[in-house]
Protein backbone atom coordinates (compact mmCIF):
# COMPACT_ATOMS: atom_id res chain seq x y z
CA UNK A 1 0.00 0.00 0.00
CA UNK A 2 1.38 3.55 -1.33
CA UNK A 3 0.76 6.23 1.03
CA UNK A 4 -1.44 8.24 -1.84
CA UNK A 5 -4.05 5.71 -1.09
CA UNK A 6 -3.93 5.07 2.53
CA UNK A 7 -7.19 5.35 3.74
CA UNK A 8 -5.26 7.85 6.31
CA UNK A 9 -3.31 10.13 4.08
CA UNK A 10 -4.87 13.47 4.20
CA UNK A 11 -3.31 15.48 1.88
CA UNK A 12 0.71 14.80 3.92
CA UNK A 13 2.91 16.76 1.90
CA UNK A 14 6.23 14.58 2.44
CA UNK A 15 6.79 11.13 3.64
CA UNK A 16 9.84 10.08 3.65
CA UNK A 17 11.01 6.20 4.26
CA UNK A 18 14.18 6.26 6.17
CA UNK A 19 16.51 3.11 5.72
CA UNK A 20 20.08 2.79 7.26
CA UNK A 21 21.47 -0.84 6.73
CA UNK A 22 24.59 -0.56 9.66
CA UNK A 23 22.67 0.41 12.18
CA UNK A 24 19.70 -1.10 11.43
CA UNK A 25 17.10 1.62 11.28
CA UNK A 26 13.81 1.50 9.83
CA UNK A 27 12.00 4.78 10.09
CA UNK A 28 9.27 6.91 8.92
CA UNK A 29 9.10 10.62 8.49
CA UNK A 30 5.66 12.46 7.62
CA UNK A 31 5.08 15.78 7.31
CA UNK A 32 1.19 16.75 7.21
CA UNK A 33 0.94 20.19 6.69
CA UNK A 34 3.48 23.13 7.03
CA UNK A 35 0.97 26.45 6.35
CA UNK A 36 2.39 27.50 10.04
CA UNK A 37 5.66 26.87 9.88
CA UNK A 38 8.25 23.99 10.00
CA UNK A 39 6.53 20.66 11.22
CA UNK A 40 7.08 20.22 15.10
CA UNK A 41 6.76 16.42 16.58
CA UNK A 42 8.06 13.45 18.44
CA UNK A 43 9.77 10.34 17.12
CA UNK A 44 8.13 7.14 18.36
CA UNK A 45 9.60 4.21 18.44
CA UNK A 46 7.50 1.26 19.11
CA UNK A 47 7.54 -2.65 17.53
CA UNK A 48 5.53 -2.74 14.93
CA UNK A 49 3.84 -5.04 13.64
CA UNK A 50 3.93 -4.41 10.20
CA UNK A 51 5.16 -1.70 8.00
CA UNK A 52 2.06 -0.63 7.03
CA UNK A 53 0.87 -0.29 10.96
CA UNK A 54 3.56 1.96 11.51
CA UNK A 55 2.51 4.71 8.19
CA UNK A 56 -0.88 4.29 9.57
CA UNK A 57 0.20 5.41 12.88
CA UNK A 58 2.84 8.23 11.55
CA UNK A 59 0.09 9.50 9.06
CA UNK A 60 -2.30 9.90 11.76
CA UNK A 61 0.39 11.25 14.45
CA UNK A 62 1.81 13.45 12.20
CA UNK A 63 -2.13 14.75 11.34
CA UNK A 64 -2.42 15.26 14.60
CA UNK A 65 -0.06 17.79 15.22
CA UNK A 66 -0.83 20.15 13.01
CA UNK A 67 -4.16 20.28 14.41
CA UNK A 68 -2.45 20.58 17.94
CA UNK A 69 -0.05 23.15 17.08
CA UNK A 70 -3.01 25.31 15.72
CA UNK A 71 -5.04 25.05 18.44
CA UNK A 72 -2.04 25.36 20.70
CA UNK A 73 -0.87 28.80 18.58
CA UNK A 74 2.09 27.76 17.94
CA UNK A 75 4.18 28.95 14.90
CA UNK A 76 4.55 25.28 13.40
CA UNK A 77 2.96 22.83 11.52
CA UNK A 78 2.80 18.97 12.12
CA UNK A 79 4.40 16.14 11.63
CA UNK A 80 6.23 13.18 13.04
CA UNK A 81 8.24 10.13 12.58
CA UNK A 82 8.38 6.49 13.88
CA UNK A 83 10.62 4.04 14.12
CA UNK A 84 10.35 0.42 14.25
CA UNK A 85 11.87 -1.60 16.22
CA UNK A 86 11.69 -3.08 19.71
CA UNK A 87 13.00 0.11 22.17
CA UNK A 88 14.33 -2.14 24.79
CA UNK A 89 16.65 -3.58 22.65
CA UNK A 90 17.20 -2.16 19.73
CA UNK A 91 18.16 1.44 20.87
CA UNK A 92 22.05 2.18 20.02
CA UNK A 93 24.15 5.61 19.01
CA UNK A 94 24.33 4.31 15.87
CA UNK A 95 20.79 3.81 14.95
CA UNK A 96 19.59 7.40 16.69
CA UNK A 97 22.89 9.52 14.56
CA UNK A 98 21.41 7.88 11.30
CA UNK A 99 18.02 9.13 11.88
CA UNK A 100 19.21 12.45 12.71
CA UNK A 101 20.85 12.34 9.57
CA UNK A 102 17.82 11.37 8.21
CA UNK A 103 15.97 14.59 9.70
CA UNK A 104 19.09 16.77 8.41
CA UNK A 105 18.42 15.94 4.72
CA UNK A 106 14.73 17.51 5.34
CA UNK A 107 16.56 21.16 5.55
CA UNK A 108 14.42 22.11 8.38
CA UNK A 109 11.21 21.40 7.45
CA UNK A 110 10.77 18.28 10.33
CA UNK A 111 11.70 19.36 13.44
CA UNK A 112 11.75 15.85 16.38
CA UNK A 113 11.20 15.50 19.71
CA UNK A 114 10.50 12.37 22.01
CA UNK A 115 7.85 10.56 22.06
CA UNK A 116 7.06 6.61 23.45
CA UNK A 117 9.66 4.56 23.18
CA UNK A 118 11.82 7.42 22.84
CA UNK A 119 14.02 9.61 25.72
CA UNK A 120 15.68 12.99 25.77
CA UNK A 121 19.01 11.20 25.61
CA UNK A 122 18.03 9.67 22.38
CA UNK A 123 17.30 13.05 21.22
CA UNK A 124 20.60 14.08 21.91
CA UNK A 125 22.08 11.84 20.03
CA UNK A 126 20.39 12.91 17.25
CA UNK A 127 20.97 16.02 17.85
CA UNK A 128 24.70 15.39 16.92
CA UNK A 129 23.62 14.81 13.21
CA UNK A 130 21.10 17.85 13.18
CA UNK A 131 19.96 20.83 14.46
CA UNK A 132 16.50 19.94 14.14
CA UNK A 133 15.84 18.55 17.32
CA UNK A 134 13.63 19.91 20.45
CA UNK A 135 13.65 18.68 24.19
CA UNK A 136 16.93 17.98 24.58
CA UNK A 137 18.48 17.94 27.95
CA UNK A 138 20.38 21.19 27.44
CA UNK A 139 17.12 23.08 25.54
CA UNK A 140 15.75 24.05 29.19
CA UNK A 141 12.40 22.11 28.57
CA UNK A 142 13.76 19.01 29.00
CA UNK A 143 11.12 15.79 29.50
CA UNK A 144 8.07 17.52 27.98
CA UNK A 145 5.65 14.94 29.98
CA UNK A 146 5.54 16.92 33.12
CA UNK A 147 3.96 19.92 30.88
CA UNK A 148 1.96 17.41 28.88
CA UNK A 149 0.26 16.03 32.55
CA UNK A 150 -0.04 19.35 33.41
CA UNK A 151 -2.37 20.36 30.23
CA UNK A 152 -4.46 17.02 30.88
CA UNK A 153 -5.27 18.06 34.30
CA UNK A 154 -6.31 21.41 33.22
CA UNK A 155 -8.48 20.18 30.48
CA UNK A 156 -10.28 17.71 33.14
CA UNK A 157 -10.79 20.53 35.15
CA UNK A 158 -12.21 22.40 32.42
CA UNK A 159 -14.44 19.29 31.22
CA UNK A 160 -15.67 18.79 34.63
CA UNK A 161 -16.83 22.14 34.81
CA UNK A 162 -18.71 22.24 31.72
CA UNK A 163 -20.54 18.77 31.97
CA UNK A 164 -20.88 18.58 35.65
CA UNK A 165 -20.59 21.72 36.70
CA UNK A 166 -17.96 21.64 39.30
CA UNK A 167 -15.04 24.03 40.27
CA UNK A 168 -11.66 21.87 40.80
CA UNK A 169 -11.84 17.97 41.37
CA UNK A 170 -12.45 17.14 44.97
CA UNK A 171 -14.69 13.85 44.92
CA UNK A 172 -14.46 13.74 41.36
CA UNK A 173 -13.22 9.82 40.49
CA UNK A 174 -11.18 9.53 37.39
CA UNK A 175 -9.92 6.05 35.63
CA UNK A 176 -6.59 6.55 34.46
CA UNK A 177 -5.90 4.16 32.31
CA UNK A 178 -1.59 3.73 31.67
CA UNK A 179 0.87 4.92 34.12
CA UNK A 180 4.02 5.99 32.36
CA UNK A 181 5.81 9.14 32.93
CA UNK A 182 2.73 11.79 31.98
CA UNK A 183 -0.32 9.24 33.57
CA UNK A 184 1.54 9.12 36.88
CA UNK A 185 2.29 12.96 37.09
CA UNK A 186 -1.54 13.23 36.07
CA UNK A 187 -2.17 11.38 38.56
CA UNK A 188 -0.19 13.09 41.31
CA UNK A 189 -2.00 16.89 39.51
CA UNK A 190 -5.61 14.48 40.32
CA UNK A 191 -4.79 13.47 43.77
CA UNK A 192 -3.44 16.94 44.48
CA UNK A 193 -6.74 18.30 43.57
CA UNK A 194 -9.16 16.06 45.67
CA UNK A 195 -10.05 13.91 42.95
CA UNK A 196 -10.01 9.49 43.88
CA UNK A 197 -8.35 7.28 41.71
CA UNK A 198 -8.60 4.09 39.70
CA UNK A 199 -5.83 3.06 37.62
CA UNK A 200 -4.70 0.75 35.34
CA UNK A 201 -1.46 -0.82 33.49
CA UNK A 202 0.15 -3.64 32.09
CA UNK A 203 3.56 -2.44 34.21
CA UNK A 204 2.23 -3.94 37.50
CA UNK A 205 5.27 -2.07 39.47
CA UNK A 206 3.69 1.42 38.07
CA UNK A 207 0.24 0.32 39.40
CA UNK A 208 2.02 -0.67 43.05
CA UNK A 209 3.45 3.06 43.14
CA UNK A 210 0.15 4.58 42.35
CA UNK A 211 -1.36 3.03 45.14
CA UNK A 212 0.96 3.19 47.93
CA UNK A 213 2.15 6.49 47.28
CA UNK A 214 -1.40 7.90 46.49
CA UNK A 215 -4.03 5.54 47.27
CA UNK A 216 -5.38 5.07 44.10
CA UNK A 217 -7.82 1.85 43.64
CA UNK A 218 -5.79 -0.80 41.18
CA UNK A 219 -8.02 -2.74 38.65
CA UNK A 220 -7.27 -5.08 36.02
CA UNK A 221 -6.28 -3.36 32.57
CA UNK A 222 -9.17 -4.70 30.90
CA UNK A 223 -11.81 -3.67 33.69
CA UNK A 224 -10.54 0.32 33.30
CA UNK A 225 -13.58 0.97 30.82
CA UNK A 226 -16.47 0.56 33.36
CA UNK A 227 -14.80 1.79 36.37
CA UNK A 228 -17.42 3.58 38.00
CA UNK A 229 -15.53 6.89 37.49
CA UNK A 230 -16.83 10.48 36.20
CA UNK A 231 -14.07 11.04 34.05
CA UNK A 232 -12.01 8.32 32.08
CA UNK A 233 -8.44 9.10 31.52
CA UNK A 234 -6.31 7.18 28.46
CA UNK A 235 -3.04 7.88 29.15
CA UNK A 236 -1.35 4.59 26.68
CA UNK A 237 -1.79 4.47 23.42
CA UNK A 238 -4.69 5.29 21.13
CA UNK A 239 -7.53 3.75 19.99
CA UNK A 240 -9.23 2.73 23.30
CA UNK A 241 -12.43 3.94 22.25
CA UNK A 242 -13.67 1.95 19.58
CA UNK A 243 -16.39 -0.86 19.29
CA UNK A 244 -15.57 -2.75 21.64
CA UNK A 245 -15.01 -0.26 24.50
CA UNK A 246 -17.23 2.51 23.71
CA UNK A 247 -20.77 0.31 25.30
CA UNK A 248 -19.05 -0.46 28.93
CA UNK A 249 -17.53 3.07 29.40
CA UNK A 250 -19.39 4.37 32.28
CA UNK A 251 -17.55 7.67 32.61
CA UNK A 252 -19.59 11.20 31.28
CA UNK A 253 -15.88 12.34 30.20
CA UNK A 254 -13.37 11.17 28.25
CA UNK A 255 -10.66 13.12 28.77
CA UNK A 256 -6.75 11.39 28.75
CA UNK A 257 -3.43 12.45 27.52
CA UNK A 258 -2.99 9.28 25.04
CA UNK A 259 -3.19 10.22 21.28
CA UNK A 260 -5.78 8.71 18.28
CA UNK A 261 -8.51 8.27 21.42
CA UNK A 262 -11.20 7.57 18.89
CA UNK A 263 -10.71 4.55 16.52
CA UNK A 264 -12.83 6.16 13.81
CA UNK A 265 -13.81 9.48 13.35
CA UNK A 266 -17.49 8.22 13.81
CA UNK A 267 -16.58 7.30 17.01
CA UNK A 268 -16.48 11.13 18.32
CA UNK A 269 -19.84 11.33 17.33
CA UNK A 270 -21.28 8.49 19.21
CA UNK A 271 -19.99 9.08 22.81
CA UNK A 272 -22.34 12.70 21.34
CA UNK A 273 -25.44 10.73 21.40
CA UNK A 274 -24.18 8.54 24.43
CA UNK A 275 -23.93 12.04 26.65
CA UNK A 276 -20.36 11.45 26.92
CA UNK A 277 -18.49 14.86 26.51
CA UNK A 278 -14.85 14.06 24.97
CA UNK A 279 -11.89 16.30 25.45
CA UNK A 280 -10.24 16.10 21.67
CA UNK A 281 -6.94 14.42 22.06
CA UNK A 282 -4.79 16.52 20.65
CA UNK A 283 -5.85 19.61 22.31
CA UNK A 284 -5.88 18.42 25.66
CA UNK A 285 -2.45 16.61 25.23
CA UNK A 286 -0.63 19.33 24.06
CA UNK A 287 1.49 20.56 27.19
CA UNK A 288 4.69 18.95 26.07
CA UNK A 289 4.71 20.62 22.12
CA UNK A 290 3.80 24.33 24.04
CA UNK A 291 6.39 23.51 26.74
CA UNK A 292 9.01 22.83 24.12
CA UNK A 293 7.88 26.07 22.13
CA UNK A 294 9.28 27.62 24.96
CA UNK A 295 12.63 26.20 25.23
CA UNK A 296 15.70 28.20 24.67
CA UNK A 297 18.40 30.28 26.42
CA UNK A 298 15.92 32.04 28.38
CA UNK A 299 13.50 29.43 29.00
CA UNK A 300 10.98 30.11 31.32
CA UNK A 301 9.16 27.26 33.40
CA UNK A 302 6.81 29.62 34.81
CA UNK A 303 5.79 31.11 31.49
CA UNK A 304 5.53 28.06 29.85
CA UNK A 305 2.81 26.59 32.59
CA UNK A 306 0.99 29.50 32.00
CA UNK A 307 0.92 28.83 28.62
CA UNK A 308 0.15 25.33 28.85
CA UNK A 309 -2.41 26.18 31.66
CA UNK A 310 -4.31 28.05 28.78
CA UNK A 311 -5.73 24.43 26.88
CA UNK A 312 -8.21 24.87 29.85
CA UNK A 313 -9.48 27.94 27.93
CA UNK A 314 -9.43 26.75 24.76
CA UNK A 315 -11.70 23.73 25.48
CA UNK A 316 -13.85 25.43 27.22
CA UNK A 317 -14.45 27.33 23.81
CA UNK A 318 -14.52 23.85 22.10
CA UNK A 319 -17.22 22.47 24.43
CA UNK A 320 -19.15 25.54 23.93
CA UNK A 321 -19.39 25.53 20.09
CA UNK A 322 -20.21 21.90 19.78
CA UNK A 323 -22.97 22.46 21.98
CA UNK A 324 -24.21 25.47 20.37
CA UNK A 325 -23.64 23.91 16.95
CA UNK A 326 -25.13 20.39 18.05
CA UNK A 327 -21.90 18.40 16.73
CA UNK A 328 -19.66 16.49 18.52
CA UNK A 329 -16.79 18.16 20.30
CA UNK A 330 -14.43 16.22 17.50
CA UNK A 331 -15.77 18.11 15.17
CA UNK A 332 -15.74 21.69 16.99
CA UNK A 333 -11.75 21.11 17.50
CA UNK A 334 -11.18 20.23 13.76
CA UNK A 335 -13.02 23.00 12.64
CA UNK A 336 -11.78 25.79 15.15
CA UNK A 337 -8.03 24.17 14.21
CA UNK A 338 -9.12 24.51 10.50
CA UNK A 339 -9.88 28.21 10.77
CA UNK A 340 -6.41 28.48 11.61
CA UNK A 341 -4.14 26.33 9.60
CA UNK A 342 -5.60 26.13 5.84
CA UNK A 343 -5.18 28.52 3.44
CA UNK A 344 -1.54 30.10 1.70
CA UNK A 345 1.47 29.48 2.95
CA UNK A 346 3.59 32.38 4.93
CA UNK A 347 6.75 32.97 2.98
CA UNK A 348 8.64 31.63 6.07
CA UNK A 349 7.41 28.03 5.30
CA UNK A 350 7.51 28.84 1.64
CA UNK A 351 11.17 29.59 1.72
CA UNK A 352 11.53 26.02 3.70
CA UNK A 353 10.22 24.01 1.07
């Protein structure tokens, strides 16, 4: 399968299949849309299945983030890459310089990051084959999932207060459902903020530290979706609403820090007609891209909060127009990110091309 006729290309203007023999690599570079500016987004690398799972998941990643840069107003467009391969043993110098080189040859117009599977460290190395690189150690921002937590608990606070009409979180129980580095600082910004607990991961030892340092309530990973909980947090990876999931969810919000929530579009528009108000995954998740907007010589950790603080605001305006407009909140964030990123290109991005 070409990307042309992926059933999730969406008009990508560069994908680029990265192949480096010595080292190993197998990577996947797309760039969606760059109307903003250069394309801004994280590497994953994650163990495949097959090829053509890993350009689904970079066409809809990369997708993602232009929508989350828009919303986000950030001076970039969207894209990311993917690499496949097992991260726990697979990982080398080697493999991470060639893929920088890889990102070089783009002239600027990809821009990486860190995403799962990949560290900061890895970025670094990277780093020494091209300047294109963001959230490195010695950028200021560093780890962009303390940000990216950060944005998820102000966009549950902001969902709470639209569908159940309640300032801050206190007695509020939300499912979290993955505990890696952003769902267990979520969960510490939850706990912080009154709300109870019930969590869920395949990393038993992650679970363990929830509870005992927070008291959370430990289910099985499977039993996460009707957890009698208000809110219902997906913090892994994506698709964990779909066809399956989407009749035992018991939670009024969906609101997590995982991206791809929805399986299909259509998806979005039945947790509409189920009363289930969804916070749009990549507006709610975007701490860690505004954090690293901020990095530099003079980065500011305050500032950037504040920034990331503001997703609160903007779903608030999402939740509004859906409602007004009668169509799911999906559809509100596409078109509110649409206003914003489709039309001519500023010279700046021009010129990059």
């Amino acid at each position: 399968m070409t990307p042309f006729s992926h059933k999730e290309f969406d008009g990508h203007e560069q994908v680029v299949f990265c192949h480096d023999a010595e080292s190993g690599l197998k990577a996947i570079i797309a760039i969606h849309n760059l109307y903003r500016g250069p394309a801004l987004g994280g590497c994953r690398m994650w163990n495949y299945a097959s090829e053509d799972e890993a350009l689904t998941d970079v066409l809809r990643l990369s997708r993602g983030m232009t929508y989350k840069s828009a919303l986000a107003g950030l001076p970039y467009g969207g894209g990311k890459s993917v690499i496949i391969g097992d991260p726990r043993t697979m990982k080398s110098p080697a493999l991470f310089r060639a893929m920088g080189h890889f990102v070089e040859s783009l002239g600027g117009r990809y821009i990486i990051a860190e995403d799962v599977g990949i560290g900061v460290e890895d970025v670094a190395l990277m780093g020494r084959e091209t300047a294109h690189v963001a959230g490195t150690p010695d950028g200021g921002a560093g780890d962009p999932s303390p940000a990216t937590a950060y944005g998820v608990y102000m966009g549950i606070r902001a969902a709470v207060k639209h569908k159940l009409g309640r300032d801050g979180l206190s007695g509020v129980t939300v499912a979290v459902q993955g505990l890696g580095h952003v769902g267990q600082q979520l969960c510490r910004y939850l706990a912080g903020d009154g709300a109870r607990l019930i969590v869920a991961d395949i990393n038993r030892a992650a679970v363990r530290a929830m509870v005992e340092e927070l008291g959370a309530q430990a289910v099985e990973p499977d039993a996460i979706y009707g957890a009698a909980a208000e809110v219902y947090a997906p913090c892994a990876l994506g698709a964990t609403i779909n066809d399956g999931t989407i009749g035992v969810l018991r939670a009024s919000i969906v609101a997590g820090s995982a991206n791809n929530q929805l399986a299909e579009p259509r998806h979005g528009a039945e947790l509409q007609q189920r009363g289930v108000l969804y916070a749009p995954d990549y507006v709610i998740n975007a701490g860690g891209v505004i954090n690293i907007s901020h990095e530099g010589p003079d980065y500011d950790e305050a500032k950037a909060f504040a920034h990331v603080a503001l997703i609160h605001d903007t779903l608030a305006e999402i939740f509004r127009r859906a409602e007004a407009a009668g169509v799911p909140t999906s559809e509100a964030a596409d078109r509110l990110a649409e206003e914003r990123f489709l039309g001519k290109r500023p010279e700046h991005a021009e010129a990059a091309a």
